[in-house]
Protein backbone atom coordinates (compact mmCIF):
# COMPACT_ATOMS: atom_id res chain seq x y z
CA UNK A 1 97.65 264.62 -30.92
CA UNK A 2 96.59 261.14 -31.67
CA UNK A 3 94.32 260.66 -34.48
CA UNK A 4 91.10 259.21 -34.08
CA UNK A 5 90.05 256.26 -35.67
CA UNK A 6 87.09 257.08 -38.37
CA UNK A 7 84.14 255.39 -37.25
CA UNK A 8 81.15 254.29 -39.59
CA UNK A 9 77.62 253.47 -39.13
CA UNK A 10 74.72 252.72 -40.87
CA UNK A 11 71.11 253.41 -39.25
CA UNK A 12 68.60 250.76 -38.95
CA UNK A 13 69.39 248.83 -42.22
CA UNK A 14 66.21 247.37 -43.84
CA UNK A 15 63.74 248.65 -42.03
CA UNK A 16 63.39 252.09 -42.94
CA UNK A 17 61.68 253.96 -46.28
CA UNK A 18 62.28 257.27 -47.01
CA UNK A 19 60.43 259.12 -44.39
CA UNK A 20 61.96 257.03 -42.00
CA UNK A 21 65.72 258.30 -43.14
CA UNK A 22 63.92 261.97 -42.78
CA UNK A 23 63.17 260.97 -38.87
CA UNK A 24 66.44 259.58 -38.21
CA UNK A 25 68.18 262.38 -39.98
CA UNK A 26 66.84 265.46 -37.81
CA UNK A 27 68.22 263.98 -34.45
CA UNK A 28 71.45 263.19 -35.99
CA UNK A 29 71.73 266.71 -37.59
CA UNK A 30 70.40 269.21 -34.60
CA UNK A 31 72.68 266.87 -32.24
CA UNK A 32 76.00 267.92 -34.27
CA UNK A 33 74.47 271.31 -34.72
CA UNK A 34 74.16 271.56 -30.65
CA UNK A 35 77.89 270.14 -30.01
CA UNK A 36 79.68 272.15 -32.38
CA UNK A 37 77.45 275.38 -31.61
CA UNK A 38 78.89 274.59 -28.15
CA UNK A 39 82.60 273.98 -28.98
CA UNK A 40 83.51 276.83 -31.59
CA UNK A 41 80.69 279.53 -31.80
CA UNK A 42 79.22 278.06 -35.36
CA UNK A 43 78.48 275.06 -37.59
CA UNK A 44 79.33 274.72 -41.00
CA UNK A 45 77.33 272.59 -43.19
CA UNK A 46 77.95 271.46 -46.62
CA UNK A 47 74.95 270.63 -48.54
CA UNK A 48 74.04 268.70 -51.90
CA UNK A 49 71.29 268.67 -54.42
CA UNK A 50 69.04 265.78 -55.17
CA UNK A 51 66.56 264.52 -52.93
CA UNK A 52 68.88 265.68 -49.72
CA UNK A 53 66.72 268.83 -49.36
CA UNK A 54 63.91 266.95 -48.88
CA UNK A 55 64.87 264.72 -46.73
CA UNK A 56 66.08 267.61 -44.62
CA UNK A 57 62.28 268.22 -43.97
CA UNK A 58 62.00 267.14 -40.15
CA UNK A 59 64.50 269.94 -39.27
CA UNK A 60 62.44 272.42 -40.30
CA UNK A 61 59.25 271.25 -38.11
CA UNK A 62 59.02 271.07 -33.92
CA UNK A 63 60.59 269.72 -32.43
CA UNK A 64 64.07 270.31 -34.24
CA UNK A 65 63.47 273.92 -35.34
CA UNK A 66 62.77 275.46 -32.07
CA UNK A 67 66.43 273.33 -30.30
CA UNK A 68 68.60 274.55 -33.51
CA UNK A 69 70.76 277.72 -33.34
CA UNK A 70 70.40 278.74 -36.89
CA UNK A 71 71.94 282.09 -36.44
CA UNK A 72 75.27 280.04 -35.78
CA UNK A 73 75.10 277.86 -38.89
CA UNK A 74 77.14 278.91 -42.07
CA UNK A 75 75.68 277.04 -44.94
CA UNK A 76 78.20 275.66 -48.31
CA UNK A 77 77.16 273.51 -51.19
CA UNK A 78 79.44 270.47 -51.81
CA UNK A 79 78.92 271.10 -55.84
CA UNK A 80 76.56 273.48 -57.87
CA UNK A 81 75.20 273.32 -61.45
CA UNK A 82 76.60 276.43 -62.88
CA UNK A 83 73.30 277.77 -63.80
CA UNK A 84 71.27 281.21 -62.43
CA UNK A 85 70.00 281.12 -58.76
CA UNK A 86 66.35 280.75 -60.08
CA UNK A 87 66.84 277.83 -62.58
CA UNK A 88 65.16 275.06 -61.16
CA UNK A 89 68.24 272.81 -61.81
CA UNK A 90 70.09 274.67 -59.25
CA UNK A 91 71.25 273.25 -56.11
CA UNK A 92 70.23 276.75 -54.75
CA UNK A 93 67.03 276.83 -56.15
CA UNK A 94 65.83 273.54 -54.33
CA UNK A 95 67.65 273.93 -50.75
CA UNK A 96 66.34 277.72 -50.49
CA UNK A 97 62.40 276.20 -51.84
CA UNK A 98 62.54 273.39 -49.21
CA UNK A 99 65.02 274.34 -46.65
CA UNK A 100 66.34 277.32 -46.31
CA UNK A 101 63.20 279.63 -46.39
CA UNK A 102 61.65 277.88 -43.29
CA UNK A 103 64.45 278.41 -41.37
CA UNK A 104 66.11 281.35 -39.70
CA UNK A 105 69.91 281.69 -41.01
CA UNK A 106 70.92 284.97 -41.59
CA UNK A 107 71.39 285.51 -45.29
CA UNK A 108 74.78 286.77 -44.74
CA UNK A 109 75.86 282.71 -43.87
CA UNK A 110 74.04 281.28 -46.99
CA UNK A 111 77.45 280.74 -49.33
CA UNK A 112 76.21 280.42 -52.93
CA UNK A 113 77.74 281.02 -55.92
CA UNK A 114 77.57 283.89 -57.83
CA UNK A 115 76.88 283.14 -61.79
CA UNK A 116 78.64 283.41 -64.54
CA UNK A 117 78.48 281.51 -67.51
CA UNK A 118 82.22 280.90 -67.07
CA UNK A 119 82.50 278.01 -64.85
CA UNK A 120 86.21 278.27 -63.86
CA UNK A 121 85.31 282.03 -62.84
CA UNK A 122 82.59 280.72 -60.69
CA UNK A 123 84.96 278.00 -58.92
CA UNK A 124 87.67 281.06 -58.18
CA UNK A 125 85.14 283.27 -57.27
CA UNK A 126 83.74 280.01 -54.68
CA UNK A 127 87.39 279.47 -53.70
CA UNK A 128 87.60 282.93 -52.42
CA UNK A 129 84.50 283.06 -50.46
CA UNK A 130 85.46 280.02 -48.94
CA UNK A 131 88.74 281.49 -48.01
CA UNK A 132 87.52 284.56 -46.84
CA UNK A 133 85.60 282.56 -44.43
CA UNK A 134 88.75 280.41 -43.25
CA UNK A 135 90.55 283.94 -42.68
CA UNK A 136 87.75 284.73 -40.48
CA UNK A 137 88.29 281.98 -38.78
CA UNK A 138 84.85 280.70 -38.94
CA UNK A 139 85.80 277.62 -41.01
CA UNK A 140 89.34 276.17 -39.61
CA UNK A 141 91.40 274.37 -41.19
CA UNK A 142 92.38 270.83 -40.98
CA UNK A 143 96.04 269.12 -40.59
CA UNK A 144 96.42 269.05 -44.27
CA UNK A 145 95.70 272.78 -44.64
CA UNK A 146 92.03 272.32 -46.10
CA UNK A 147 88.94 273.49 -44.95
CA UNK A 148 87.23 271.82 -42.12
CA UNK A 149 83.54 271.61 -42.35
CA UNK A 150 81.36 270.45 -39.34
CA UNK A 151 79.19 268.49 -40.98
CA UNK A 152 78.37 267.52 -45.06
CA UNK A 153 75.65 265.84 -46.05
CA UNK A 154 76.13 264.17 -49.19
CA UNK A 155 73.93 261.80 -51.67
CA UNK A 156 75.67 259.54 -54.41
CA UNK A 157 74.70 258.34 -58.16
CA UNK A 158 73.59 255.42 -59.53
CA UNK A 159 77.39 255.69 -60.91
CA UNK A 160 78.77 256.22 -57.40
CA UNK A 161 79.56 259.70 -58.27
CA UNK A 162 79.96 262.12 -55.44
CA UNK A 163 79.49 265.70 -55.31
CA UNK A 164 80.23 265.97 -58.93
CA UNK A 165 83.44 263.94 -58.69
CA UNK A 166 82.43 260.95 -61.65
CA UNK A 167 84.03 257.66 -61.63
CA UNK A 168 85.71 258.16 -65.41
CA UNK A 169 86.96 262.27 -64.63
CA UNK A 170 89.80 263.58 -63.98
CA UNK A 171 88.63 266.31 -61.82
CA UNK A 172 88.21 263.24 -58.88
CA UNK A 173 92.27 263.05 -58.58
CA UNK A 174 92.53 266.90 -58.25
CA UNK A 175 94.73 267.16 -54.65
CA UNK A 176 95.55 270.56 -54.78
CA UNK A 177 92.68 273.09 -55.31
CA UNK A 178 89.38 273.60 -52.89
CA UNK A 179 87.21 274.26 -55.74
CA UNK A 180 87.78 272.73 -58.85
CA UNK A 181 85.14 273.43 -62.35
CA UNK A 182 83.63 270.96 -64.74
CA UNK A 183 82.81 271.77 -68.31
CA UNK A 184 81.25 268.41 -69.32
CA UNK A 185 79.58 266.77 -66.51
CA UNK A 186 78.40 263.13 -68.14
CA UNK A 187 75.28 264.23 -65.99
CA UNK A 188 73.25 267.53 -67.33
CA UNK A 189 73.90 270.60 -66.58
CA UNK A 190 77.22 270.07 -68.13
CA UNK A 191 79.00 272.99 -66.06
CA UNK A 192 79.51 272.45 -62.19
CA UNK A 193 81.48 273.23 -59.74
CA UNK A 194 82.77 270.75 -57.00
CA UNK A 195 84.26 270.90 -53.59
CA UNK A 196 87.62 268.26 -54.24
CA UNK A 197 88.16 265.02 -52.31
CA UNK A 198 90.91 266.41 -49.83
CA UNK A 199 88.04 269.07 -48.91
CA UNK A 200 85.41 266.35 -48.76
CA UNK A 201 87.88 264.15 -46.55
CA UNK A 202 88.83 267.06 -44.44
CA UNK A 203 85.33 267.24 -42.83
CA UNK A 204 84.84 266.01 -39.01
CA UNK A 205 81.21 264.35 -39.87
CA UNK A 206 80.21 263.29 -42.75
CA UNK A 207 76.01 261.49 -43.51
CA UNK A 208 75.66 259.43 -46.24
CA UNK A 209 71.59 259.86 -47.18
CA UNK A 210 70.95 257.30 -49.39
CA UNK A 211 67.23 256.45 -50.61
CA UNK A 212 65.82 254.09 -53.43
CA UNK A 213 66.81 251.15 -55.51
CA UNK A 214 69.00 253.25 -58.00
CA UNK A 215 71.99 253.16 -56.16
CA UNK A 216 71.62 250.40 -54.37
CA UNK A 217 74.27 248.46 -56.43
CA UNK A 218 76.74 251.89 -55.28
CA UNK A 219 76.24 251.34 -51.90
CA UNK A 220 76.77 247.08 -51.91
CA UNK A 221 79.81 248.17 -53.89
CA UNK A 222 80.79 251.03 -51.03
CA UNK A 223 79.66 248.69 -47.75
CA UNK A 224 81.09 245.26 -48.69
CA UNK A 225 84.58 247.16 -49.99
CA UNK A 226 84.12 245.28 -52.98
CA UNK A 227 87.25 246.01 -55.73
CA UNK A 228 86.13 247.38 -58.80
CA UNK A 229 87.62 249.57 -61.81
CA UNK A 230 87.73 252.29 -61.59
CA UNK A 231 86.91 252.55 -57.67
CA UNK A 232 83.55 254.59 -57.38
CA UNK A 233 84.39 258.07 -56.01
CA UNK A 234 81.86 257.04 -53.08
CA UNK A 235 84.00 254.67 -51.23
CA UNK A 236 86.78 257.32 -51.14
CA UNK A 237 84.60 259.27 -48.93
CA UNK A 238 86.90 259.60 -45.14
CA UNK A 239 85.91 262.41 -42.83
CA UNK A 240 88.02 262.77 -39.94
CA UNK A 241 85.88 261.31 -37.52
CA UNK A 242 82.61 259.59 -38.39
CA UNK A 243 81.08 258.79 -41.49
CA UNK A 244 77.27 257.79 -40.89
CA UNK A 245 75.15 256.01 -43.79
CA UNK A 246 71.23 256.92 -43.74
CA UNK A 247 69.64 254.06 -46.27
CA UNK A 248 66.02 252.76 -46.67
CA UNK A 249 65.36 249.65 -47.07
CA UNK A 250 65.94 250.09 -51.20
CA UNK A 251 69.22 251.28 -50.84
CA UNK A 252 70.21 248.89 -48.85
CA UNK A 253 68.69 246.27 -51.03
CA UNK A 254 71.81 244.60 -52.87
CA UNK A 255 73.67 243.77 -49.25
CA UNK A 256 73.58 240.22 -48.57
CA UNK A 257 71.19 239.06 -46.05
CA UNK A 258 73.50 238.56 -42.98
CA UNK A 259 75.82 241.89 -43.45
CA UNK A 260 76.45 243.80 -40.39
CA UNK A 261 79.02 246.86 -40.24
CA UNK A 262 81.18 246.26 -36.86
């Protein structure tokens, strides 16, 4: 089978702020959710922390919520702060507050992590409920024997970090594990968990939600391909078959005036 060529986009650069991005993002989202739904029975979704959730909001109001099969989505986190379910710096904690509890997914499809203070425990212990759900064939696997997620939606630092993949750490050049652990994050919590770039690169879609002048610097960096040392873990970011940015018109602040993406 010939392998499709990864195609990128970026929506409406310049001319959106941040509820803009949330209006754009719905369509994008239920549309995937629809075609996969369609295709296989089920779509997996990776989430992230930050100010993803919130920008999530438009799914969870008409006309989105009423066209979305939630009872087929299967919901992962991308990274988690190894911290109790109720600590407000959890990932957890923010998408079940804003997202999750105004939408109908079974409980059973919500794949958090289970706590422990031991953060490589709570990697193996993600690992295996990951694999459980590749063995049940609800999440394939891609042609490099990783799991294949529908759809991630991922934010980035003002570092470039991804996930919880940092441009200085070791933990970004892991190829062999799913889940790897973090003892030290540079960014508080210290302990984390993270999904690894070969899982990251192994998913079909991939939206880039980007919002406010922070990491606009990241994404001129990302966009223009610019070299720089070490490479920021954002521009290694490859799904399999389209990687779509969602920026205001902050974030997209540092491109030069006359950049287009072809």
């Amino acid at each position: 089978m010939a392998i499709m060529p990864l195609i990128t986009s970026i929506h409406s650069l310049r001319t959106q702020n941040p509820e803009d991005v949330a209006v754009d993002l719905a369509p994008y989202v239920s549309q995937l959710s629809q075609k996969a739904i369609s295709e296989t029975g089920a779509f997996c979704v990776v989430l992230s922390g930050g100010t993803l959730i919130h920008t999530l909001r438009k799914l969870t109001q008409s006309p989105h919520k009423e066209l979305v099969n939630w009872a087929r989505w299967f919901i992962f986190w991308v990274d988690e702060r190894v911290v109790p379910l109720d600590n407000p710096d959890s990932n957890y904690f923010l998408a079940r507050n804003d997202f999750l509890s105004k939408v109908p997914i079974p409980s059973k499809n919500i794949h958090h992590i289970y706590y422990s203070p031991c953060s490589e425990a709570v990697a193996i212990d993600y690992q295996y409920q990951l694999s459980n759900r590749v063995q049940q064939k609800v999440v394939p696997l891609s042609a490099t024997g990783f799991p294949q997620f529908d759809l991630m939606l991922l934010g980035i630092g003002p570092d470039g970090h991804v996930a919880s993949l940092f441009p200085n750490r070791t933990e970004r050049y892991n190829r062999t594990d799913w889940v790897t652990y973090i003892n030290d994050s540079p960014k508080p919590p210290p302990k984390r968990i993270t999904f690894t770039f070969p899982v990251i690169n192994s998913a079909k879609h991939i939206a880039m939600v980007v919002t406010g002048k922070e990491e606009a610097n990241a994404v001129a960096i990302t966009l223009e391909k610019l070299q720089v040392r070490p490479p920021l873990p954002c521009s290694w970011v490859e799904p399999q078959v389209s990687l779509t940015w969602f920026l205001d018109r902050d974030a997209a602040s540092k491109l030069p005036p006359n950049f287009n993406k072809k």
